[in-house]
Protein backbone atom coordinates (compact mmCIF):
# COMPACT_ATOMS: atom_id res chain seq x y z
CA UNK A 1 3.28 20.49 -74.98
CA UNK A 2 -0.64 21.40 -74.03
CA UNK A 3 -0.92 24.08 -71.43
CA UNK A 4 -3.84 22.23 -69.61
CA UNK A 5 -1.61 19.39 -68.82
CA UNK A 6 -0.31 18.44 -65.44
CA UNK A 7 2.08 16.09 -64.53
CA UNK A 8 3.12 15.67 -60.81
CA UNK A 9 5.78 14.00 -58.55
CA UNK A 10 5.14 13.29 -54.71
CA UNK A 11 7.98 12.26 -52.57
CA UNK A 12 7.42 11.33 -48.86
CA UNK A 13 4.58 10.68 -46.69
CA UNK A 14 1.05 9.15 -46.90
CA UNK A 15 0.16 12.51 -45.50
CA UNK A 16 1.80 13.79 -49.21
CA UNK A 17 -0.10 11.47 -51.55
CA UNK A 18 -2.87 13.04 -49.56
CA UNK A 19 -2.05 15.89 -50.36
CA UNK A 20 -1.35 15.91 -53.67
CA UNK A 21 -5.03 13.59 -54.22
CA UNK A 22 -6.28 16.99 -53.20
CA UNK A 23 -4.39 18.80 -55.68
CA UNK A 24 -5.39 16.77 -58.47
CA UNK A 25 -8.91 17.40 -57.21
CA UNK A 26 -8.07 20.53 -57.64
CA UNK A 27 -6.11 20.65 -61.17
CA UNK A 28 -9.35 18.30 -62.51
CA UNK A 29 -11.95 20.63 -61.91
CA UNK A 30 -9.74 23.62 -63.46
CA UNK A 31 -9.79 21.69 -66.68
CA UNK A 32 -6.39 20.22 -66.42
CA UNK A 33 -5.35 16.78 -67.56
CA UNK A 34 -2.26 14.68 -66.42
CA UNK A 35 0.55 13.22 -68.09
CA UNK A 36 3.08 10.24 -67.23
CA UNK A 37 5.64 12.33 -69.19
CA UNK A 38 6.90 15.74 -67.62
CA UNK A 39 8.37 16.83 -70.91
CA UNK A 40 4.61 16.92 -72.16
CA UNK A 41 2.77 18.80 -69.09
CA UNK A 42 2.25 22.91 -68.87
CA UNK A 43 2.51 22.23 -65.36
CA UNK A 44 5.06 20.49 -63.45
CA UNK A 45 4.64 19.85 -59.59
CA UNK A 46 6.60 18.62 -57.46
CA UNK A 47 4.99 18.06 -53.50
CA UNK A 48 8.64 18.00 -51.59
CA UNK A 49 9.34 16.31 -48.44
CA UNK A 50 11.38 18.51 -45.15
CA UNK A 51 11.24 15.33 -43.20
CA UNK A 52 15.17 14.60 -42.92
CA UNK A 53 18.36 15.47 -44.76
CA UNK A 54 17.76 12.71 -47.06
CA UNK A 55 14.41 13.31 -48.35
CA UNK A 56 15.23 17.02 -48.59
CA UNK A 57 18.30 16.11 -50.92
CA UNK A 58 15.93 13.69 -52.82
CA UNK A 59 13.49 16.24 -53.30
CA UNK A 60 16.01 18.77 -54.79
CA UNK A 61 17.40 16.26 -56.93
CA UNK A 62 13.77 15.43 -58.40
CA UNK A 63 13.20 19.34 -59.04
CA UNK A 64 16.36 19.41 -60.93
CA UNK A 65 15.73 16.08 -62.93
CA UNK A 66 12.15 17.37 -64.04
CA UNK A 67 13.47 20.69 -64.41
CA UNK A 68 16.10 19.56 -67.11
CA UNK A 69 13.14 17.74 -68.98
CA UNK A 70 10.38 20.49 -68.88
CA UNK A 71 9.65 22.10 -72.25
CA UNK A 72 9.66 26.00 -73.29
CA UNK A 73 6.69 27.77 -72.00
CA UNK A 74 5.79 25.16 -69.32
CA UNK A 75 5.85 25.84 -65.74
CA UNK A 76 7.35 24.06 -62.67
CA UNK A 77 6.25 24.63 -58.90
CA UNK A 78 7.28 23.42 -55.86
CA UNK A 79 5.03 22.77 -52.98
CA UNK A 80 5.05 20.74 -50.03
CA UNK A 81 7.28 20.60 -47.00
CA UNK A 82 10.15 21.88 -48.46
CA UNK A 83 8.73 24.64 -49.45
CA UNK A 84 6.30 25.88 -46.93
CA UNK A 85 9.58 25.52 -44.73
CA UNK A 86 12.26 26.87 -46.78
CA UNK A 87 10.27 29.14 -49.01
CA UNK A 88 12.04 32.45 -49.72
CA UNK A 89 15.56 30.05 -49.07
CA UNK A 90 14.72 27.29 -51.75
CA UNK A 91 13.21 30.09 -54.58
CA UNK A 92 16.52 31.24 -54.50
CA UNK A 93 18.50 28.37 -54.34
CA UNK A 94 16.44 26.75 -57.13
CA UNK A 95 15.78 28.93 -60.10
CA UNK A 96 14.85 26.22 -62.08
CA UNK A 97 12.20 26.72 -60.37
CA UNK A 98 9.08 28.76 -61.31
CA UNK A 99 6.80 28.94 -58.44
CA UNK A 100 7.83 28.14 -54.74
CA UNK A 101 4.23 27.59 -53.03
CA UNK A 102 3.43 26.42 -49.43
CA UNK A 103 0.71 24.75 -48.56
CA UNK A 104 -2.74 25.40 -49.49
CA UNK A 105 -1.55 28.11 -52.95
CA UNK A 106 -3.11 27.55 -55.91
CA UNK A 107 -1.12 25.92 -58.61
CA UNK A 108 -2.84 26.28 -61.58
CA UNK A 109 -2.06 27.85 -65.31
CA UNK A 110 -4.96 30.28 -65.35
CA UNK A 111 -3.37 31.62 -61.96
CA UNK A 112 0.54 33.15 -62.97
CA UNK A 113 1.77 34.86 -60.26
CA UNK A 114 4.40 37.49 -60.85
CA UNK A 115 6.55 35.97 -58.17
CA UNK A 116 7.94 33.09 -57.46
CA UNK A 117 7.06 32.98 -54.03
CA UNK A 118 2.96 33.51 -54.62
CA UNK A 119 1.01 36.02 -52.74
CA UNK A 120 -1.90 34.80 -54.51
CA UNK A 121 -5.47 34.08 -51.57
CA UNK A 122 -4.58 30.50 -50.22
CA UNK A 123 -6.89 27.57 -49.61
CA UNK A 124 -8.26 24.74 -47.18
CA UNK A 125 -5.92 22.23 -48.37
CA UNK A 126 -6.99 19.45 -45.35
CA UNK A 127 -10.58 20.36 -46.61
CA UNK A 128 -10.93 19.87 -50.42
CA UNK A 129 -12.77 17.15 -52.27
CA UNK A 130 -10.63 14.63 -53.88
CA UNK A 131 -11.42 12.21 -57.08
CA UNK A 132 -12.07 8.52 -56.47
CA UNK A 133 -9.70 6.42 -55.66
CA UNK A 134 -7.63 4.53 -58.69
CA UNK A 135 -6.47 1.79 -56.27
CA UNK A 136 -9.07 -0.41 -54.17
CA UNK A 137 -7.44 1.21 -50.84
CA UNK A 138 -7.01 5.02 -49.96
CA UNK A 139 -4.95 7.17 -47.41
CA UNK A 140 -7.39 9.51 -45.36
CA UNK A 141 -5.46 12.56 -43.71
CA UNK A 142 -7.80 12.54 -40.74
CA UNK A 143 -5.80 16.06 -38.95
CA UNK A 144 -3.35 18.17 -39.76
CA UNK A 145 0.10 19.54 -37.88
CA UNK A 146 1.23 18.52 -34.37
CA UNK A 147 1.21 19.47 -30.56
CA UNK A 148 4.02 17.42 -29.28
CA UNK A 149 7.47 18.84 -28.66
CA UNK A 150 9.55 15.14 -29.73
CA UNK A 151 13.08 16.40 -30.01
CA UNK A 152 14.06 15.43 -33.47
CA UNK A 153 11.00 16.84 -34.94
CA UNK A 154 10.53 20.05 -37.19
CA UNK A 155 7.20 18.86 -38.44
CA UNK A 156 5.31 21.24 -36.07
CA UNK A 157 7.41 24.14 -36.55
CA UNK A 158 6.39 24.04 -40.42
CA UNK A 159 2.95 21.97 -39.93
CA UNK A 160 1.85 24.05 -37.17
CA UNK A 161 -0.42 23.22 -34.20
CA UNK A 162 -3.33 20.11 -34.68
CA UNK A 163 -6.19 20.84 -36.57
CA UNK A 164 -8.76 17.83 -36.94
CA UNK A 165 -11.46 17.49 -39.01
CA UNK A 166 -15.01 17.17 -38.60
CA UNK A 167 -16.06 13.01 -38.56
CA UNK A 168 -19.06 14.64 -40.75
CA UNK A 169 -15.76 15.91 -43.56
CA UNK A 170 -14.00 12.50 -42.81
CA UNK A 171 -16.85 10.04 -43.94
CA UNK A 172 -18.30 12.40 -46.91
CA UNK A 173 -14.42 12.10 -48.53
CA UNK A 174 -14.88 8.47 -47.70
CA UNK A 175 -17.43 8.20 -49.63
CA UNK A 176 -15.56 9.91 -52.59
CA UNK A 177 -12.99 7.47 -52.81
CA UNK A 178 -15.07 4.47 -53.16
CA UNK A 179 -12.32 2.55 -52.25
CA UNK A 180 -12.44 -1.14 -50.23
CA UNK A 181 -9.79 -0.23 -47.49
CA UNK A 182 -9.23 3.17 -45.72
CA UNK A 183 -6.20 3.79 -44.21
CA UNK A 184 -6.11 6.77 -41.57
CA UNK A 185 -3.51 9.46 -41.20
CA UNK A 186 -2.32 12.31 -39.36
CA UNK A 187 0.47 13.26 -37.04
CA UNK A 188 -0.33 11.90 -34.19
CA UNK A 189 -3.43 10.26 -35.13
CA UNK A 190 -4.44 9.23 -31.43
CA UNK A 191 -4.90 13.04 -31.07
CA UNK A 192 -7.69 13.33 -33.18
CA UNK A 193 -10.33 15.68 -31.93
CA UNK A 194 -8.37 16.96 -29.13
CA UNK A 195 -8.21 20.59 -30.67
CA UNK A 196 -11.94 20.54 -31.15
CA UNK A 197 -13.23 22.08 -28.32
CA UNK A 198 -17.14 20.87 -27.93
CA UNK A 199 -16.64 18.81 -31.11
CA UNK A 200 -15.56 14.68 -30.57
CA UNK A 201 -11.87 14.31 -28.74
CA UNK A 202 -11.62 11.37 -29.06
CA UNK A 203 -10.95 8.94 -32.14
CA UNK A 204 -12.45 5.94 -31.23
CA UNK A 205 -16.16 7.16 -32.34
CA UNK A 206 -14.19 7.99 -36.21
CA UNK A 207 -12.88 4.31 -36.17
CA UNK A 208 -16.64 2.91 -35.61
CA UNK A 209 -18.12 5.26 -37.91
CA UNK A 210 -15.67 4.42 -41.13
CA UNK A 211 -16.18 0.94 -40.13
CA UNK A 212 -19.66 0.95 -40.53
CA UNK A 213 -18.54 2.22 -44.35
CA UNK A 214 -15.21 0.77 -44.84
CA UNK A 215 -14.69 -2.96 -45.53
CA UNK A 216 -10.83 -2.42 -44.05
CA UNK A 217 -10.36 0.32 -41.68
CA UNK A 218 -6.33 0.66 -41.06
CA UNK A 219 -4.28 3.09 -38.25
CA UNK A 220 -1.13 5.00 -38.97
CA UNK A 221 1.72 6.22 -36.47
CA UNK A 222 0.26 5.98 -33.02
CA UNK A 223 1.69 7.67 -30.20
CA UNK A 224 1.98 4.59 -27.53
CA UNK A 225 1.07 6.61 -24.28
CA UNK A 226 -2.27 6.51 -26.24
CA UNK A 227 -2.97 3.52 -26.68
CA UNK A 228 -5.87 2.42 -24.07
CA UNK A 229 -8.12 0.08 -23.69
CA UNK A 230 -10.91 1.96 -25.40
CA UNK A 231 -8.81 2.61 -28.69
CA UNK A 232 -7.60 -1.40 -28.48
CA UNK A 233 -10.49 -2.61 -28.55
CA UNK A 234 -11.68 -0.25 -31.22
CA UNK A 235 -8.90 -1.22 -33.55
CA UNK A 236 -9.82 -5.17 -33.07
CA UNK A 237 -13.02 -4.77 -33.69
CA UNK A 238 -12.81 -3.76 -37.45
CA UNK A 239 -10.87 -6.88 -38.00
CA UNK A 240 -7.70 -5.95 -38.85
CA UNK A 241 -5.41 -6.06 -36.05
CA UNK A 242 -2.16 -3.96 -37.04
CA UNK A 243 -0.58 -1.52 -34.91
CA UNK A 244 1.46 0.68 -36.08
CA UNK A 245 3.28 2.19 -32.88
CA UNK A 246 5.40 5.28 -33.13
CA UNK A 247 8.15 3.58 -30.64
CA UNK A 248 12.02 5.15 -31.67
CA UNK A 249 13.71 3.84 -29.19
CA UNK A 250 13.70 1.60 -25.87
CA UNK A 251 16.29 3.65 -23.86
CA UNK A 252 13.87 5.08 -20.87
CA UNK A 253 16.73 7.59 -20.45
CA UNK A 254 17.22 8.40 -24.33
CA UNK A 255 13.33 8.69 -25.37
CA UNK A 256 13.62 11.33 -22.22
CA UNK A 257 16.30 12.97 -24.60
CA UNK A 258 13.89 12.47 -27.12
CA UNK A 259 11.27 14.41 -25.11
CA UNK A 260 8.89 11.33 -25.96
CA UNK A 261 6.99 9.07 -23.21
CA UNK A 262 7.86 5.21 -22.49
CA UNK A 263 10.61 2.74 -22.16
CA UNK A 264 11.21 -0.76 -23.21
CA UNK A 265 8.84 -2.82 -20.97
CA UNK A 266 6.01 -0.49 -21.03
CA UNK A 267 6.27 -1.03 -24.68
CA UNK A 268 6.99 -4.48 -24.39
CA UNK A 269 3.66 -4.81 -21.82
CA UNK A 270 1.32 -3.20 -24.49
CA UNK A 271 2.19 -5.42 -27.32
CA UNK A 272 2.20 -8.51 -24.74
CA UNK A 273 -1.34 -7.45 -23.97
CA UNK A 274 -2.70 -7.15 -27.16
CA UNK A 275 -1.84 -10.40 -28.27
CA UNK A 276 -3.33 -12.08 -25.55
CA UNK A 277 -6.42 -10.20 -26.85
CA UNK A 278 -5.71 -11.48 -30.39
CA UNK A 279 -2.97 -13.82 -30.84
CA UNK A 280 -2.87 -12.89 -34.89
CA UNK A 281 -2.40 -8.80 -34.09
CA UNK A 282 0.45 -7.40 -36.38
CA UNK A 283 2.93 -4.59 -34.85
CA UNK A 284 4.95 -2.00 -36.63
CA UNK A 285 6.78 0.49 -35.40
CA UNK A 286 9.84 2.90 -36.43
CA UNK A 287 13.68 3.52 -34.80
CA UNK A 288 15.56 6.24 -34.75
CA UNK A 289 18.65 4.87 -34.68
CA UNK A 290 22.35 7.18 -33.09
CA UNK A 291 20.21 9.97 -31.34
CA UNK A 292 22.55 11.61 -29.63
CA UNK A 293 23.96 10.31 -26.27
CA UNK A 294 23.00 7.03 -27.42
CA UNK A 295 25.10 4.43 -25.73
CA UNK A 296 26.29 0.76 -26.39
CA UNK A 297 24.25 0.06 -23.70
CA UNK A 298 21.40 1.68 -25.50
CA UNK A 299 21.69 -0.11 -28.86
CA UNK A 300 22.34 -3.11 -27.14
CA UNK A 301 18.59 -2.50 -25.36
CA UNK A 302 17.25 -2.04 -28.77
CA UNK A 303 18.64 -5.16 -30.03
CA UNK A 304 17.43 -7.66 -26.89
CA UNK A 305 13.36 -5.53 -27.30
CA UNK A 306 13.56 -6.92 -30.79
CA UNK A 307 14.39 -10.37 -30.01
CA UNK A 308 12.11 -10.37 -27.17
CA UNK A 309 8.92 -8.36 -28.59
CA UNK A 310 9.01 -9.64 -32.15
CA UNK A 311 7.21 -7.06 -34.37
CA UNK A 312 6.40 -8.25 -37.41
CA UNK A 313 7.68 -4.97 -39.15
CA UNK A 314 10.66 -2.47 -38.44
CA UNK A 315 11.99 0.59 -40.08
CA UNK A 316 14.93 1.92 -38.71
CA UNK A 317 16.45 5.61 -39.76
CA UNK A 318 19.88 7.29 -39.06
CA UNK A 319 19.26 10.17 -36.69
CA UNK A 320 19.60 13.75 -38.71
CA UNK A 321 19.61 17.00 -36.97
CA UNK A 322 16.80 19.16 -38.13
CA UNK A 323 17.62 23.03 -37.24
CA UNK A 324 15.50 24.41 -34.80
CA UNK A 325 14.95 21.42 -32.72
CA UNK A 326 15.70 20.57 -29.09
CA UNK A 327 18.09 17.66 -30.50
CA UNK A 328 20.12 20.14 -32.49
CA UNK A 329 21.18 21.46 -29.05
CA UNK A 330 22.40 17.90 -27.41
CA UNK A 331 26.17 16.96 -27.23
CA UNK A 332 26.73 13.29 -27.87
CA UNK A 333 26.77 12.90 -31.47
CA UNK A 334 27.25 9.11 -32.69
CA UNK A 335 29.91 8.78 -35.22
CA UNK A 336 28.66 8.39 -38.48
CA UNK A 337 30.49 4.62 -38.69
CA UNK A 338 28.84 3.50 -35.40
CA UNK A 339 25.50 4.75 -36.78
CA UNK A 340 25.88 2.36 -39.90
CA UNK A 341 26.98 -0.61 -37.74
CA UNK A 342 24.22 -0.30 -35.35
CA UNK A 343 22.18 -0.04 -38.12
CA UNK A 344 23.07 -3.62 -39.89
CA UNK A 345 22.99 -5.23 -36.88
CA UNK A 346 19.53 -4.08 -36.49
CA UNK A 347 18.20 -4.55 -39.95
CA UNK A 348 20.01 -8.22 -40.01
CA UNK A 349 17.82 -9.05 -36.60
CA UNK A 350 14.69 -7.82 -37.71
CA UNK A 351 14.64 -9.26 -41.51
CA UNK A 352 15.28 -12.66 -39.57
CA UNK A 353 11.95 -12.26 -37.51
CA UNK A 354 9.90 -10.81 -40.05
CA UNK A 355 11.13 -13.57 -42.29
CA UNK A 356 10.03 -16.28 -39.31
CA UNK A 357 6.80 -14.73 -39.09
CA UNK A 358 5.99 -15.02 -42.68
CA UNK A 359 7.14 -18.89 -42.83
CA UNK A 360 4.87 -19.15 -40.03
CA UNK A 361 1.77 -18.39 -42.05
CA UNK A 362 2.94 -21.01 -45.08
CA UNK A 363 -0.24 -23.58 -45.14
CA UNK A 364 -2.86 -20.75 -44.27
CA UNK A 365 -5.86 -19.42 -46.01
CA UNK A 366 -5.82 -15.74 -45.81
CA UNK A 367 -8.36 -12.91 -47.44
CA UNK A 368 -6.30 -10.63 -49.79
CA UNK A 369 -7.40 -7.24 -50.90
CA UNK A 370 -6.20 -7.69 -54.84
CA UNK A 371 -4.50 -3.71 -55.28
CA UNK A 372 -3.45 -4.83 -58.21
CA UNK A 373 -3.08 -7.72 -61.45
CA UNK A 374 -0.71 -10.27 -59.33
CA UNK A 375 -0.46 -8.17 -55.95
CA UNK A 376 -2.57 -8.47 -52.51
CA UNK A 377 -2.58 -8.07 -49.12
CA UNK A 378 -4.16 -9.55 -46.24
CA UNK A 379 -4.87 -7.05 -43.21
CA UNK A 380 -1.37 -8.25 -41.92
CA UNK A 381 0.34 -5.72 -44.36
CA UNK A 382 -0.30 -1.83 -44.40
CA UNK A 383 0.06 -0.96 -48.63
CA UNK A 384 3.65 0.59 -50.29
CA UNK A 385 5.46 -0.42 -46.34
CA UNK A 386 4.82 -3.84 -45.52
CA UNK A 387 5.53 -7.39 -47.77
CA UNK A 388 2.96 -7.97 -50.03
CA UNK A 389 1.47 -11.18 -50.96
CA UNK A 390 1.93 -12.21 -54.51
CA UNK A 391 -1.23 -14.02 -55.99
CA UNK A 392 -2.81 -15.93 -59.35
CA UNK A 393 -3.11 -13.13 -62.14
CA UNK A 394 -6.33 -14.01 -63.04
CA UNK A 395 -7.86 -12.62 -59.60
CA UNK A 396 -9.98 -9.50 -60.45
CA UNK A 397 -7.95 -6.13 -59.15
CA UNK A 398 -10.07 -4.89 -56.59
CA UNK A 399 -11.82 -8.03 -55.13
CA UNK A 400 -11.28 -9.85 -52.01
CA UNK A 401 -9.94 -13.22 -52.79
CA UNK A 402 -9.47 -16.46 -50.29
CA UNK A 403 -6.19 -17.59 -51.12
CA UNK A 404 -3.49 -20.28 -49.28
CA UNK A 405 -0.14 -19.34 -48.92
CA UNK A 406 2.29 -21.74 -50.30
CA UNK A 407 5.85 -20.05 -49.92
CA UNK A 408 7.65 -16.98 -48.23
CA UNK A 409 10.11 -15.11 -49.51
CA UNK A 410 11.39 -12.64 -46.80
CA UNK A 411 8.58 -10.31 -46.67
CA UNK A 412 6.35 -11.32 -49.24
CA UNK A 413 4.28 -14.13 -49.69
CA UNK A 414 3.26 -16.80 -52.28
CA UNK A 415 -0.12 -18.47 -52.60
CA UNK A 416 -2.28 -20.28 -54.88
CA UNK A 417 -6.22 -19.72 -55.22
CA UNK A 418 -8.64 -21.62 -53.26
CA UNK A 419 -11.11 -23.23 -54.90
């Protein structure tokens, strides 16, 4: 074991690789190199997710797992969600456990607190420099925290209030990352510059700024009441149509339980729109699915949008109370069965119609973004959630490459180069 080496987990979010880019930044210029192994690093971190009850139990497990292989003398710390949310709660209920640190606490050997929750100065987390990219495409965490009030969500409770960055902060890490495709991030990224007082409030100059830089400039989770004209036509003009769209449900009377704006033909209206604008746009969006109070007659709702609107890409999640939020108070929990049958109907729908649009593009030439030997993606796929497009070996990783798709298989591609 070598005290200046590092090795480090991250579980959850873009926002989290984002994160922990920073803290590698960070580690780097403190001397520190990493290792694949955990059993060979001084320093073990692990960057936790507090999303839901599953990614808190994964996150636990992982402690325990790296815990069980860290060597004498070496150190592990927690940081992330999980513990900027739980902090004084998990240090105790993980003594494996050297260091519980929030957000923005240094994490390095030379700094050894004498408790496990650290009281050491923190830092601008959002803010610091990260290394270059080591994939052709890059997350960009473009604001921190949150100022909605959606019922299921903790995020702001722990994440605190929005806090954008400066476009000047934005394009200078940009420029760090050398990287082909940018793909921006944030809470509610549609909110960007809204807490800025004189400063930009709006997004849409950000989004023609990193794609004066940016050969692929990609959008995360938007909030759908944002999405105007102004922002549409933004996002078409760097070329790659996807929309991610922060939906949950269709239920106009359960998104009001949600606390969260819209309904199933407003939603149905926008993406109708847009691809009358540009018949090759891409849609993804999320579903939370046995909120409670939701009905048959909800589900059923859900089912006939997805059938109707066709998005190319759907996650779906079981609903999980989160203490402290407005949904913790609602009566009308879904039992745990009907959850898990709503949920394969869904999922069987949707793999159907992502399927059908992928057969639809057999016979194409399409520009792939090679991410790496064997693996691409045209601006149809966002990276580590979409299909990918599997591709000749011999195209360089990090070039774009003209290739024509020859097969589909569910939601990945195949495709032969073009000559």
């Amino acid at each position: 074991m070598d005290d200046s080496t590092y090795h480090l987990v991250t579980l959850g979010c873009p926002k989290n690789e984002v994160d922990s880019d920073k803290l590698v930044g960070l580690l780097t210029k403190d001397g520190m190199t990493s290792t694949e192994r955990p059993q060979d690093a001084g320093l073990i971190i692990v960057n936790t997710c507090a999303f839901i009850e599953e990614a808190r139990q994964e996150s636990i497990d992982t402690v325990l797992e790296v815990a069980g292989l860290k060597q004498d003398g070496a150190r592990l710390v927690v940081t992330g969600c999980m513990a900027e949310r739980y902090g004084d709660e998990l240090s105790e209920a993980l003594p494996e456990a050297d260091q519980v640190s929030g957000f923005g606490v240094p994490v390095t050997l030379k700094s050894r607190p004498n408790t496990k929750n650290s009281e050491l100065p923190t830092f601008d987390l959002l803010n610091l420099p990260r290394p270059k990219s080591d994939r052709p495409w890059a997350y960009v965490k473009i604001a921190e925290g949150c100022d909605r009030s959606c019922g299921f969500c903790a995020i702001p409770a722990f994440r605190g209030p929005q806090r954008s960055r400066t476009i000047d902060s934005i394009l200078e890490e940009i420029d760090q990352l050398e990287a082909r495709e940018i793909v921006l991030v944030a809470q509610d990224l549609a909110s960007f510059g809204r807490d800025q007082g004189k400063g930009e409030k709006n997004i849409v100059p950000l989004i023609r700024r990193v794609n004066e830089i940016a050969e692929r400039v990609r959008l995360l989770y938007l909030y759908p009441s944002d999405l105007n004209d102004e922002l549409i036509e933004a996002i078409l003009s760097t070329n790659v149509p996807y929309f991610d769209l922060s939906l949950q449900h269709v239920s106009r009377s359960l998104l009001r339980r949600m606390r969260r704006w819209g309904d199933g033909k407003r939603f149905s209206d926008q993406i109708s729109a847009i691809r009358k604008r540009e018949p090759d746009a891409v849609f993804r969006s999320n579903f939370i699915v046995g909120y409670p109070g939701e009905t048959e007659e909800d589900h059923e709702a859900l089912l006939n949008f997805l059938e109707t609107s066709q998005i190319d890409w759907c996650g779906f999640f079981p609903y999980s109370p989160e203490e402290g939020t407005y949904a913790e108070t609602l009566e009308g929990l879904v039992e745990p069965s009907i959850v898990t049958e709503r949920l394969s109907e869904l999922t069987e729908i949707q793999d159907q119609i992502t399927a059908k649009h992928r057969d639809k593009l057999i016979g194409r030439n399409i520009e792939v973004l090679v991410d790496e030997v064997g693996i691409g993606r045209s601006w149809r796929e966002a990276p580590e959630i979409d299909g990918v497009v599997n591709i000749p070996e011999d195209l360089p990783v990090g070039e774009l490459a003209s290739v024509t798709v020859s097969g589909a298989t569910g939601p990945d591609l195949e495709t032969h180069e073009n000559f």
